[in-house]
N, C-alpha and C. Protein backbone atom coordinates (compact mmCIF):
# COMPACT_ATOMS: atom_id res chain seq x y z
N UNK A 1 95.74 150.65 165.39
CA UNK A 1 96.32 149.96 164.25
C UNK A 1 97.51 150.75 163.71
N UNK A 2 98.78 150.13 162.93
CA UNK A 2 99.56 150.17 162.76
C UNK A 2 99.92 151.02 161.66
N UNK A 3 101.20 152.06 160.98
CA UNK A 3 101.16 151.74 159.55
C UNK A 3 101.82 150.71 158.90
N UNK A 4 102.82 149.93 159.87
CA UNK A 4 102.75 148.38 159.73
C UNK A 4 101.88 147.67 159.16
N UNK A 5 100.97 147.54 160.33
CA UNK A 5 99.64 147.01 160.15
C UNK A 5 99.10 147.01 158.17
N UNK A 6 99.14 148.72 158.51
CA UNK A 6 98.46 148.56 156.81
C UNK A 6 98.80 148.44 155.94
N UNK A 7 100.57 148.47 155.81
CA UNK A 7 101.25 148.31 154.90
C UNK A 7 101.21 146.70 154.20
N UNK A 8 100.85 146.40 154.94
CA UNK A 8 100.84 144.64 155.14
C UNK A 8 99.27 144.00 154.11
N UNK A 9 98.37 145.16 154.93
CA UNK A 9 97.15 144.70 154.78
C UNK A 9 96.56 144.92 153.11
N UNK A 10 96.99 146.57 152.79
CA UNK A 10 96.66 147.04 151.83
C UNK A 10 97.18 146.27 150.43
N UNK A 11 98.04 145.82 150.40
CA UNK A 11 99.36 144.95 149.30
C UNK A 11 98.31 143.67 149.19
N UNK A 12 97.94 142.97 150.23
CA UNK A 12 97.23 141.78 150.23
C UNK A 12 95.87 142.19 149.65
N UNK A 13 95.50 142.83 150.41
CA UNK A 13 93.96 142.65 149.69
C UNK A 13 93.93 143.26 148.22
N UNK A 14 94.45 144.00 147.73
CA UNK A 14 95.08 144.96 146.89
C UNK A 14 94.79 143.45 145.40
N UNK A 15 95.56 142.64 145.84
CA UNK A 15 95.49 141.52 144.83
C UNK A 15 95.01 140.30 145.01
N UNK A 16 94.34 140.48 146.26
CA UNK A 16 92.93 139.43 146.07
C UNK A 16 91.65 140.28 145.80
N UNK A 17 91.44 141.27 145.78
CA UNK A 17 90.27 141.90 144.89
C UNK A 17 90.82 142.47 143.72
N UNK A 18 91.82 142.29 142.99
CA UNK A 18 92.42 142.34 141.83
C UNK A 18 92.09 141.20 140.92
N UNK A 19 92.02 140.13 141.89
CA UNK A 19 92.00 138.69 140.98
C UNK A 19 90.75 138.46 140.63
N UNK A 20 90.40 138.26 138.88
CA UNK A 20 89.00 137.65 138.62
C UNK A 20 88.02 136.86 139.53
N UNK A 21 86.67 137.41 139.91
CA UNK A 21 85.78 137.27 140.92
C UNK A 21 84.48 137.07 140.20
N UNK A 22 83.62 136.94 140.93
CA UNK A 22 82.04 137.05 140.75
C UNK A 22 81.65 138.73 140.59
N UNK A 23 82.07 139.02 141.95
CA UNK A 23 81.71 140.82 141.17
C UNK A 23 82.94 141.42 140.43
N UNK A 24 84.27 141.24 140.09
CA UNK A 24 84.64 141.91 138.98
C UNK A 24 84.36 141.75 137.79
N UNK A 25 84.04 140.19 137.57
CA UNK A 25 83.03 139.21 136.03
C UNK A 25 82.01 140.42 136.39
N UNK A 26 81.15 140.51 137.18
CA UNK A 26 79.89 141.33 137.04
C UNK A 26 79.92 143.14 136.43
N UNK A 27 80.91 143.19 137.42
CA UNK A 27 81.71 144.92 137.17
C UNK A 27 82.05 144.84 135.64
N UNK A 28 82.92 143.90 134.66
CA UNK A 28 82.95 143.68 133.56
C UNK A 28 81.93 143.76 132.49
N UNK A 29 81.03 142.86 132.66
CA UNK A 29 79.70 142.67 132.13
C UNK A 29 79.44 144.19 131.89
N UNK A 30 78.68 144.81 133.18
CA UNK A 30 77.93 145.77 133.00
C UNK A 30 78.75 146.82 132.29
N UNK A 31 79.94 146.72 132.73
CA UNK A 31 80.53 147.97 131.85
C UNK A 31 80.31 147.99 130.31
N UNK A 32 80.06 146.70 130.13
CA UNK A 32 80.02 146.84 128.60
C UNK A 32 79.05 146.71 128.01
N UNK A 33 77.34 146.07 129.02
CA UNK A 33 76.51 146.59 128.46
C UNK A 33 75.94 147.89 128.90
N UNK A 34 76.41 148.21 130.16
CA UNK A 34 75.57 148.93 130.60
C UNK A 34 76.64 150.93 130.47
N UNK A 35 77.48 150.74 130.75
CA UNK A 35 78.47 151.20 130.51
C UNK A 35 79.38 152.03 131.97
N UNK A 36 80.15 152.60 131.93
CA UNK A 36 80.80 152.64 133.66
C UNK A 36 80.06 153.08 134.53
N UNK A 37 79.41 154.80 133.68
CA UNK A 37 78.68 155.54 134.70
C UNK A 37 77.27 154.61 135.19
N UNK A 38 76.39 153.96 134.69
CA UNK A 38 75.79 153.28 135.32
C UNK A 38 76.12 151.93 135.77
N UNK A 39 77.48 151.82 135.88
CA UNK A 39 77.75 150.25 136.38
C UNK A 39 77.95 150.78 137.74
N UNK A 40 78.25 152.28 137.83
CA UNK A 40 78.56 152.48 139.41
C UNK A 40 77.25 152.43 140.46
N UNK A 41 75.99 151.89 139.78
CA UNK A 41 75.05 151.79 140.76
C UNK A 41 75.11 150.30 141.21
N UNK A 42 75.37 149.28 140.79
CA UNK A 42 75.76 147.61 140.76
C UNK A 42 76.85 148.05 141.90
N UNK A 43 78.36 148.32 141.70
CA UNK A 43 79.03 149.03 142.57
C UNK A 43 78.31 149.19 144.07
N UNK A 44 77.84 150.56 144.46
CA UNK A 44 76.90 151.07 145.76
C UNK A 44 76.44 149.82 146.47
N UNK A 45 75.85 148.64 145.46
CA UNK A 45 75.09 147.62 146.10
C UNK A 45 75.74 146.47 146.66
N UNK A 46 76.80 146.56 145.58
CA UNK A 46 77.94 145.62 146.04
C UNK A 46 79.08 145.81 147.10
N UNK A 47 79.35 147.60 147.14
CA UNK A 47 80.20 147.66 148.68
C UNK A 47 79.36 147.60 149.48
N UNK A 48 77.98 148.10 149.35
CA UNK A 48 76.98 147.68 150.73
C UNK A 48 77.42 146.29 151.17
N UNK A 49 77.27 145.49 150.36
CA UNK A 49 76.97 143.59 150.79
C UNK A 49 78.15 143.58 150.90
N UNK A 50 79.56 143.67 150.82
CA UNK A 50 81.23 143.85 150.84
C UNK A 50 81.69 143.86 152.35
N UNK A 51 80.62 145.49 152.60
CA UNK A 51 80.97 146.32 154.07
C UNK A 51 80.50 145.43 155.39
N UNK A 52 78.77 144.99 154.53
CA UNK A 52 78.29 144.29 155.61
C UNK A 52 78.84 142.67 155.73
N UNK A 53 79.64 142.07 154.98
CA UNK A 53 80.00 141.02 155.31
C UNK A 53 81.03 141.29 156.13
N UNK A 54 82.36 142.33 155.92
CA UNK A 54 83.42 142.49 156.62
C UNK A 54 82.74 142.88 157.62
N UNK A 55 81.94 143.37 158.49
CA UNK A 55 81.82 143.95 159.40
C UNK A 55 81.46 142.78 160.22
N UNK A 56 80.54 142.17 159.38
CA UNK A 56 80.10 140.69 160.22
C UNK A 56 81.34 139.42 160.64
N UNK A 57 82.00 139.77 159.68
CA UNK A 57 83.47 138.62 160.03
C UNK A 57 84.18 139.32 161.10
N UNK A 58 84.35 140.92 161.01
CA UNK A 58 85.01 141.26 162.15
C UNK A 58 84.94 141.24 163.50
N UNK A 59 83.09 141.18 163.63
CA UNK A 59 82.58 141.09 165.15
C UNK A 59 81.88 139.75 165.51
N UNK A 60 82.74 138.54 164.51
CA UNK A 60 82.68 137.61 164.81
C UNK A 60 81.14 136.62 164.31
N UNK A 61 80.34 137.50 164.01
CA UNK A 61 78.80 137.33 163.30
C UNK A 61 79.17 135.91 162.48
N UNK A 62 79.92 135.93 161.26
CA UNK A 62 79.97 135.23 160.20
C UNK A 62 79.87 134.09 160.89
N UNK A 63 80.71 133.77 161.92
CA UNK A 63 80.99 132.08 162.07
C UNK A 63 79.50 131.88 162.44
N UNK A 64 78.50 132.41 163.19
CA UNK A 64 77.38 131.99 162.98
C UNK A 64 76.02 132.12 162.08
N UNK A 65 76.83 132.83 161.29
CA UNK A 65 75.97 132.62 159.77
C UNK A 65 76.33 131.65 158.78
N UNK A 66 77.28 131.07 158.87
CA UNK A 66 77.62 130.16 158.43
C UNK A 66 77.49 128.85 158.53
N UNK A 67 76.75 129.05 159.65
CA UNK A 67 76.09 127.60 160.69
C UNK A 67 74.52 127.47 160.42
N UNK A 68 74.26 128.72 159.19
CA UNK A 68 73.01 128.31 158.54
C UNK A 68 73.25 128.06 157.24
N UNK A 69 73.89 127.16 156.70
CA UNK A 69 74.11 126.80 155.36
C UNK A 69 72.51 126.83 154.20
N UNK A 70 71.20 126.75 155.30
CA UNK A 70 70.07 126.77 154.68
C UNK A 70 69.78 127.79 153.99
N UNK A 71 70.54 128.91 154.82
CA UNK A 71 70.19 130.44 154.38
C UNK A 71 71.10 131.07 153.16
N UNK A 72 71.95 130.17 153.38
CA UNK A 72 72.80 130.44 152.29
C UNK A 72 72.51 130.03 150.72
N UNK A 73 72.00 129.04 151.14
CA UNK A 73 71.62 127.64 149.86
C UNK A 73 70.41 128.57 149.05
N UNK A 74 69.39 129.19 150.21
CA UNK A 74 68.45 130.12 149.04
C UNK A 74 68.89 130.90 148.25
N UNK A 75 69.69 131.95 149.07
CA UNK A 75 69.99 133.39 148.24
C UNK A 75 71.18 132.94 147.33
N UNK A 76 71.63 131.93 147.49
CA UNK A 76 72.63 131.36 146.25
C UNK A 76 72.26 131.04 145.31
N UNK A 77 70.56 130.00 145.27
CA UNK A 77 69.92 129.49 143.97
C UNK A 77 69.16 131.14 143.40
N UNK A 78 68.49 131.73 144.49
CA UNK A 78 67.56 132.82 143.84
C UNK A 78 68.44 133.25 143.12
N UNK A 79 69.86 134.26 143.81
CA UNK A 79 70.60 134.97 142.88
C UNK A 79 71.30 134.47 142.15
N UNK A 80 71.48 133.26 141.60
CA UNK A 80 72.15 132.47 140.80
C UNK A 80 71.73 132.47 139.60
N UNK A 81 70.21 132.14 139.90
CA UNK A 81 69.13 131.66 138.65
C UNK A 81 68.82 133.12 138.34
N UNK A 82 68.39 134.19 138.94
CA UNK A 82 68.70 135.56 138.57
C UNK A 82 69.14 136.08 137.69
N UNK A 83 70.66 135.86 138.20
CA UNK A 83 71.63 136.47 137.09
C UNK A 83 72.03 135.86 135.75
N UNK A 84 71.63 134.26 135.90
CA UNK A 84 71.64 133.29 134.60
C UNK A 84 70.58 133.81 133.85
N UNK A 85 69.14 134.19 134.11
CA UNK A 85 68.21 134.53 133.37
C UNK A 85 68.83 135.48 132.63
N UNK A 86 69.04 136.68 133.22
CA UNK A 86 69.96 137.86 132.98
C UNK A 86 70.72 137.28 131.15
N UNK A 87 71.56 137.01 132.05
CA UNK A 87 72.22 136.27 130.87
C UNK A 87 71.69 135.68 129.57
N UNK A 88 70.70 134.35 129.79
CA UNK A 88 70.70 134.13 128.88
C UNK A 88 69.52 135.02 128.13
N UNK A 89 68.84 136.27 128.75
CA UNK A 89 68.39 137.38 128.04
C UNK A 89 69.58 138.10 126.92
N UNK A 90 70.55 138.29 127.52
CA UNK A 90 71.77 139.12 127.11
C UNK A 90 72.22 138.07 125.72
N UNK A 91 72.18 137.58 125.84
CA UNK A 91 72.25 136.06 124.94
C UNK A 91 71.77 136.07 123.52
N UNK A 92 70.10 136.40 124.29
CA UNK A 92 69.47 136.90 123.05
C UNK A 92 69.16 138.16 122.27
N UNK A 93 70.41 138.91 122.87
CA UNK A 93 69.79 140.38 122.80
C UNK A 93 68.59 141.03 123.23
N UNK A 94 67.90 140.78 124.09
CA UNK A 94 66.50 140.82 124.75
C UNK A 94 67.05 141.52 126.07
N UNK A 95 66.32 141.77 126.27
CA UNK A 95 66.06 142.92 127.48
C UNK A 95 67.17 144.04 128.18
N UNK A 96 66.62 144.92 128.93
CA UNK A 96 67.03 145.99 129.35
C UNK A 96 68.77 146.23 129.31
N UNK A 97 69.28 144.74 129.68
CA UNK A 97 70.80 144.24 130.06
C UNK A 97 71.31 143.94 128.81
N UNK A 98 70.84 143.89 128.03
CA UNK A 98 71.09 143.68 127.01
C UNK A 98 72.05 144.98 126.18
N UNK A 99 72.77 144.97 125.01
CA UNK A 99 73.19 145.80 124.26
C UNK A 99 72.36 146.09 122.77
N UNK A 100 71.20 147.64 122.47
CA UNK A 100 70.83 146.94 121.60
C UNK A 100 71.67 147.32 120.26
N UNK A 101 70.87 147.00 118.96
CA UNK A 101 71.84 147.01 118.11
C UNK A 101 72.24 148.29 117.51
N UNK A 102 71.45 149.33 118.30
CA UNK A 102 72.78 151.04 117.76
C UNK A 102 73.11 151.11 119.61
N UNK A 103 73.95 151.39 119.40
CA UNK A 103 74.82 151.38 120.76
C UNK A 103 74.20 151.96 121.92
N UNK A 104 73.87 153.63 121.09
CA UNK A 104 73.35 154.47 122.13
C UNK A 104 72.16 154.76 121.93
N UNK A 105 71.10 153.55 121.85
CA UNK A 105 69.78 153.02 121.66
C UNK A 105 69.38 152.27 122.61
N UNK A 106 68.10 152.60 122.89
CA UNK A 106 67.39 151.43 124.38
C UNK A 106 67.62 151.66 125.45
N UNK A 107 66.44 151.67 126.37
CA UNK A 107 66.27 151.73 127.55
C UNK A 107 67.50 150.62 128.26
N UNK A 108 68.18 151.68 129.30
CA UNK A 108 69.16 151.03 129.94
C UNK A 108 68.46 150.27 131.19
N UNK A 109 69.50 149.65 131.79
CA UNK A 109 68.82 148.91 133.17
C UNK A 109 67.83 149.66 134.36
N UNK A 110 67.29 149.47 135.15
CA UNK A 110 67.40 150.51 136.80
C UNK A 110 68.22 150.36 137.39
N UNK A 111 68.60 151.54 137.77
CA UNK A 111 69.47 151.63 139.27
C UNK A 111 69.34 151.04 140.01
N UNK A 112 68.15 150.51 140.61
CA UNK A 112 67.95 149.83 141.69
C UNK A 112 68.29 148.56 141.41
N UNK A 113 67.48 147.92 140.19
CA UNK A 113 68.11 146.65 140.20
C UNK A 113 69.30 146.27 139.57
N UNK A 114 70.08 147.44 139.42
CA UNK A 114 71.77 147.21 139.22
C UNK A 114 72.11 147.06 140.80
N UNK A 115 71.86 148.15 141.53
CA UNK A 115 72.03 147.74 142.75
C UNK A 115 72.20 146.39 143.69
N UNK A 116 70.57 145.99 143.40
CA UNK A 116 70.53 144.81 144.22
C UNK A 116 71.41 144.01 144.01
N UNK A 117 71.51 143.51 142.25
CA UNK A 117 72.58 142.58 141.20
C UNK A 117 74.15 142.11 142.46
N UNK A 118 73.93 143.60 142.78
CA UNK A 118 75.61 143.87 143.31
C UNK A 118 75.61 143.55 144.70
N UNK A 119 74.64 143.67 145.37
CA UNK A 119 74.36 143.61 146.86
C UNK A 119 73.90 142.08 146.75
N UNK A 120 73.62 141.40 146.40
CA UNK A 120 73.30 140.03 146.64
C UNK A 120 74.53 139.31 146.07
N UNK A 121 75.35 139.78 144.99
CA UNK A 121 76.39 139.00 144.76
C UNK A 121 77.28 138.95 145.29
N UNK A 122 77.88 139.76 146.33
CA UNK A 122 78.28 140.69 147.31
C UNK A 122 78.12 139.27 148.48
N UNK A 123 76.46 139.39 149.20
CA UNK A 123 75.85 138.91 150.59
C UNK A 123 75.87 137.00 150.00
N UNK A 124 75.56 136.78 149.00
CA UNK A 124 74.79 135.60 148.92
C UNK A 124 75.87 134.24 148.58
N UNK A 125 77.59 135.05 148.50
CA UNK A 125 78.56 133.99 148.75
C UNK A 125 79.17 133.69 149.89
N UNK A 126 79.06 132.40 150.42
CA UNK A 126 79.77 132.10 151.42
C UNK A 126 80.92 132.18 151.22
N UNK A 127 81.65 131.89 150.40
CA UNK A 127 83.04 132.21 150.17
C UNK A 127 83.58 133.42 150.48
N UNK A 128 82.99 134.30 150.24
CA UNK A 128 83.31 135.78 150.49
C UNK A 128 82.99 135.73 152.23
N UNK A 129 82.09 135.15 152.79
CA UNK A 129 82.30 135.40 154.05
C UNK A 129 83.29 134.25 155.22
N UNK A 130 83.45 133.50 154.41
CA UNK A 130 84.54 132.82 155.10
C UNK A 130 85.93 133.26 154.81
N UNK A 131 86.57 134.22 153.82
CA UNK A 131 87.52 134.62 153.52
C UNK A 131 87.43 136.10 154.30
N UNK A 132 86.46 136.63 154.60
CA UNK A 132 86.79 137.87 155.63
C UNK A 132 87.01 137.13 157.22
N UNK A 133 86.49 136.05 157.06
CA UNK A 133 86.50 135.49 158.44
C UNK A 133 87.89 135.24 159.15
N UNK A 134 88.60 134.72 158.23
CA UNK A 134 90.13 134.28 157.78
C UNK A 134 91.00 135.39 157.72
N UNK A 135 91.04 136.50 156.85
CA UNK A 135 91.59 137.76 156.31
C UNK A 135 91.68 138.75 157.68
N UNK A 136 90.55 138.87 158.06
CA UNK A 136 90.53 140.19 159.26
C UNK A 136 91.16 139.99 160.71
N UNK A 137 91.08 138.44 160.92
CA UNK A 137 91.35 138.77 162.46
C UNK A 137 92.61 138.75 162.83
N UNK A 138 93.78 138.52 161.78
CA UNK A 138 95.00 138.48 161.70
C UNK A 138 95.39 139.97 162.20
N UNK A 139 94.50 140.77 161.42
CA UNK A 139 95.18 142.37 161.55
C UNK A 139 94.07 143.20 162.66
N UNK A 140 93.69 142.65 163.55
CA UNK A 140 93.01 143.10 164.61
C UNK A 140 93.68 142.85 165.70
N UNK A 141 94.11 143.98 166.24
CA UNK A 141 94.81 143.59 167.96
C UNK A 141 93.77 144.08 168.93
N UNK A 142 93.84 142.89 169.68
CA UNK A 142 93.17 142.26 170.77
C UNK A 142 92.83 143.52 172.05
N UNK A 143 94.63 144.69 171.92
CA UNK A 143 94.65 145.31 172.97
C UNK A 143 93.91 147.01 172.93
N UNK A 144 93.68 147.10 171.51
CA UNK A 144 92.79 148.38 171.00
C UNK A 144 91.47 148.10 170.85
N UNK A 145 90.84 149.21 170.63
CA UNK A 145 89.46 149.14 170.32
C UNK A 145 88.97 148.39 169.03
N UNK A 146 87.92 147.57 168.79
CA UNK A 146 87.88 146.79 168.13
C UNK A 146 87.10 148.02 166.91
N UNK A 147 86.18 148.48 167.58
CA UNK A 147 85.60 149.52 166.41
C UNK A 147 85.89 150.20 165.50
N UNK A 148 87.30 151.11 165.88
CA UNK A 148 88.24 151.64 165.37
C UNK A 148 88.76 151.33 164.21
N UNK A 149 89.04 149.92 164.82
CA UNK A 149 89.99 149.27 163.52
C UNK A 149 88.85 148.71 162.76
N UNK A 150 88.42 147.82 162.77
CA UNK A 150 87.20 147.67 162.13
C UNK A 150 86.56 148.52 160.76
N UNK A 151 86.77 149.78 161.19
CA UNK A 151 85.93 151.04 160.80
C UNK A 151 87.32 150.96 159.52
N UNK A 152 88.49 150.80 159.85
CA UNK A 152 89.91 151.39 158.83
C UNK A 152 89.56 150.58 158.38
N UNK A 153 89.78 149.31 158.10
CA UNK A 153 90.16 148.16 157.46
C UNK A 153 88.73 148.18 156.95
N UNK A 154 87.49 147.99 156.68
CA UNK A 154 86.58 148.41 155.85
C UNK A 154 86.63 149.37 154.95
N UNK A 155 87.07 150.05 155.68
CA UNK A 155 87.19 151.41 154.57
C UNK A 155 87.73 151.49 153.92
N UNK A 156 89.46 150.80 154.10
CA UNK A 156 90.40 150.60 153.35
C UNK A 156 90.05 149.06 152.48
N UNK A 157 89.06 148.16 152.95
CA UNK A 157 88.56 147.01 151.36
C UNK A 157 87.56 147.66 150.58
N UNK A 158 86.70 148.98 151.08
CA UNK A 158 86.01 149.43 150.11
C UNK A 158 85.65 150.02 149.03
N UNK A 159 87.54 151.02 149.52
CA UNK A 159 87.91 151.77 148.61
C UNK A 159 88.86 150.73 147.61
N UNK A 160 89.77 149.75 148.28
CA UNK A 160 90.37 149.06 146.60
C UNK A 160 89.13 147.98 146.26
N UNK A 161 88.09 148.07 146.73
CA UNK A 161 87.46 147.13 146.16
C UNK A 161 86.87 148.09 144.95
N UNK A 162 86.21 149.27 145.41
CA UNK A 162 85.75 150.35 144.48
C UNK A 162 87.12 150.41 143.32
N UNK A 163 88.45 150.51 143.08
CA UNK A 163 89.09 150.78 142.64
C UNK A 163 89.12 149.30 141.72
N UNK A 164 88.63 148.28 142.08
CA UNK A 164 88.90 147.13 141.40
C UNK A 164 88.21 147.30 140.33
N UNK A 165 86.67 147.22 140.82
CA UNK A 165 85.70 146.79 139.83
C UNK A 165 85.51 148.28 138.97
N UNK A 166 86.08 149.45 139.16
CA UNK A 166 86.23 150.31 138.17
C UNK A 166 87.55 150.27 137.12
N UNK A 167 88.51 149.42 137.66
CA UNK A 167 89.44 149.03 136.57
C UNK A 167 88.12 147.92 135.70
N UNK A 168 87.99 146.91 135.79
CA UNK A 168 87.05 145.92 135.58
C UNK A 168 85.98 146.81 134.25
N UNK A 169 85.14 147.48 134.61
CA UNK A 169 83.98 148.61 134.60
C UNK A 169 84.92 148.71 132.98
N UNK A 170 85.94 149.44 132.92
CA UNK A 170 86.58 150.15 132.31
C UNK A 170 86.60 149.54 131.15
N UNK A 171 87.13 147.98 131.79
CA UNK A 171 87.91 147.29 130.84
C UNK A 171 86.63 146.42 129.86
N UNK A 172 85.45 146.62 130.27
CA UNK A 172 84.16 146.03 129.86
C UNK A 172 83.90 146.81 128.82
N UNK A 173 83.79 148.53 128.96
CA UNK A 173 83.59 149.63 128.12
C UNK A 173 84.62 149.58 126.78
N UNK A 174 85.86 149.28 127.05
CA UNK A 174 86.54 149.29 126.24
C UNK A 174 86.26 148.34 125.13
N UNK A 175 86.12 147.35 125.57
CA UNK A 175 85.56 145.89 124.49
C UNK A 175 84.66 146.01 123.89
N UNK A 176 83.48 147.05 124.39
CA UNK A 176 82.29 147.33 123.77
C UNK A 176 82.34 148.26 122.71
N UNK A 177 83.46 148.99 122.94
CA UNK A 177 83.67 150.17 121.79
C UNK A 177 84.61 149.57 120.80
N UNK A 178 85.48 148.89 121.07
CA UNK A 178 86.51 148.11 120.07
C UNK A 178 85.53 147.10 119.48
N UNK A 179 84.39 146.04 119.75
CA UNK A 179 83.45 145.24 118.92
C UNK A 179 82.21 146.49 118.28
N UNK A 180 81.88 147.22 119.13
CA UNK A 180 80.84 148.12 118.48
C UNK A 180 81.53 148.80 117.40
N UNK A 181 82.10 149.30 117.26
CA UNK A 181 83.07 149.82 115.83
C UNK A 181 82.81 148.73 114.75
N UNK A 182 82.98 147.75 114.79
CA UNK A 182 82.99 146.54 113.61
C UNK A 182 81.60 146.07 113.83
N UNK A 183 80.85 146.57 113.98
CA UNK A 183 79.06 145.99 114.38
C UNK A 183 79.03 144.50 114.53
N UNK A 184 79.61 144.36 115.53
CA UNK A 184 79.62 143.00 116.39
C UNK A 184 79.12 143.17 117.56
N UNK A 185 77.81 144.03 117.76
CA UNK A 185 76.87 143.88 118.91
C UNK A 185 76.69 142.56 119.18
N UNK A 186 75.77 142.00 118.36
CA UNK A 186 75.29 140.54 118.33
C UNK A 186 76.28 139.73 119.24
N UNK A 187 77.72 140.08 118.84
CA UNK A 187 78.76 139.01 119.32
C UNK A 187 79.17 139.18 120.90
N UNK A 188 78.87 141.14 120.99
CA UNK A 188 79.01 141.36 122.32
C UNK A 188 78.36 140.97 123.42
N UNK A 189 76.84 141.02 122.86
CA UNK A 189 75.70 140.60 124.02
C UNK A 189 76.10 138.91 124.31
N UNK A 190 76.34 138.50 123.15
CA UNK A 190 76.92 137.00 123.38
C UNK A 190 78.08 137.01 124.59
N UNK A 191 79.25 137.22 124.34
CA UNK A 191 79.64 137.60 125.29
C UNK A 191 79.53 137.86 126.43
N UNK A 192 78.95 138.83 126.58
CA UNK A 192 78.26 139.56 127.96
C UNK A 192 77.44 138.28 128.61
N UNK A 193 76.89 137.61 127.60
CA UNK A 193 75.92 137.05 128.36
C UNK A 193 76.24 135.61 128.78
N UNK A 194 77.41 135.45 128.11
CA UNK A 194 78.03 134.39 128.24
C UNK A 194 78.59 134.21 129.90
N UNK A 195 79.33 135.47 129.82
CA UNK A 195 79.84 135.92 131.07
C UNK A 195 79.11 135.78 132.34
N UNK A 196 78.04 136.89 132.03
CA UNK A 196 76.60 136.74 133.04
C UNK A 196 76.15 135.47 133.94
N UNK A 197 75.99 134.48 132.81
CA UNK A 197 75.47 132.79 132.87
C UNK A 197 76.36 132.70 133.42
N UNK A 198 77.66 132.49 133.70
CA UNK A 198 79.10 131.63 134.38
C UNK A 198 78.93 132.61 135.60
N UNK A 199 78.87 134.06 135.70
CA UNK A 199 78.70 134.49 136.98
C UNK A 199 77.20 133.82 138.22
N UNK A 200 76.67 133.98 137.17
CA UNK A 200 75.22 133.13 138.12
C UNK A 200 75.49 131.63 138.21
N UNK A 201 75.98 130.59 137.60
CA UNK A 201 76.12 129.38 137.77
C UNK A 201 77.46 129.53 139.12
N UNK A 202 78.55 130.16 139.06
CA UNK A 202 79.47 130.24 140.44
C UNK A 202 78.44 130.81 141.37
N UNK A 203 77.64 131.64 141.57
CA UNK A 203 77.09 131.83 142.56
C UNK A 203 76.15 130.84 143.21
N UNK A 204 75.75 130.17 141.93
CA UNK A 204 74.61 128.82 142.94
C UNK A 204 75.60 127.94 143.25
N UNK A 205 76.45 127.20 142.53
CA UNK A 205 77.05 125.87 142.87
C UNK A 205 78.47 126.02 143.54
N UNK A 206 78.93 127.29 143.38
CA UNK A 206 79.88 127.84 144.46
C UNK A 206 80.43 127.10 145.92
């Protein structure tokens, strides 16, 4: 591969994982209830499901995962209805995801299931895997090793993808400290959870 090649590649993807998504809405969210340093476990779960979709579009996998629309249709309603619950918890100020009402009060989320959050929102859109399907094979030549490149061009969506949803992350934290100052928790979890609900409703009906 080229530095052609990446000059090309990096600019593009650069501002399609720039543009408001399902996981930067999510990367958002958590930053502001959960706050950056633990939004980076949602993150881990989400370049997992990221890596493993690109990898699957690159070696050609996707087009026949996509020929199970059945399989898709589950992990779209489970994690849909999931993350809406989520939400409309956040809604009510109720549970873990929630913000409670002194800032740096209450049991925060788990890691793990920040994780998963991110790894299923990540695996469980087809959209995301028909757009690596589309995206990658443009910048794959036919006459090199396929592994190779493969291996760059992952690495290089993982890292601006990491770079996205920590702008995102950031920009969640910030809102939380500019409404938490004026004790507009109440209004934040609203928010948040508002957010949440619209991220889980694109993921089922997507």
């Amino acid at each position: 591969m080229t530095w052609t090649t990446l000059s090309i590649f990096i600019p593009t993807f650069l501002f399609v994982s720039l543009t408001p998504g399902m996981c930067m809405t999510l990367a958002m969210v958590l930053g502001m209830t959960q706050g950056v340093k633990r939004t980076l476990w949602m993150m881990v779960g989400e370049l997992i499901g990221v890596g493993l979709v690109a990898a699957a579009a690159g070696a050609g996998v996707a087009a026949l995962m996509l020929r199970q629309p059945e399989l898709f249709t589950a992990f779209k309603w489970v994690g849909g209805a999931y993350l809406m619950y989520l939400g409309i918890m956040m809604w009510r100020s109720r549970g873990r995801m929630a913000i409670p009402s002194e800032l740096n009060a209450g049991p925060a989320a788990g890691r793990l299931q920040l994780a998963i959050q991110g790894f299923v929102t990540a695996v469980a859109n087809p959209k995301g895997w028909a757009f690596f399907m589309v995206l990658l094979p443009p910048f794959l030549d036919s006459n090199r090793p396929l592994g190779s490149q493969l291996l760059l061009l992952i690495a290089v969506i993982l890292l601006i993808e990491f770079a996205s949803m920590l702008v995102y992350a950031t920009g969640g934290k910030t809102l939380r400290k500019t409404l938490g100052k004026s004790g507009n928790v109440r209004l934040l979890n609203r928010i948040a959870g508002s957010l949440m609900i619209g991220v889980g409703l694109w993921l089922a009906l997507g």
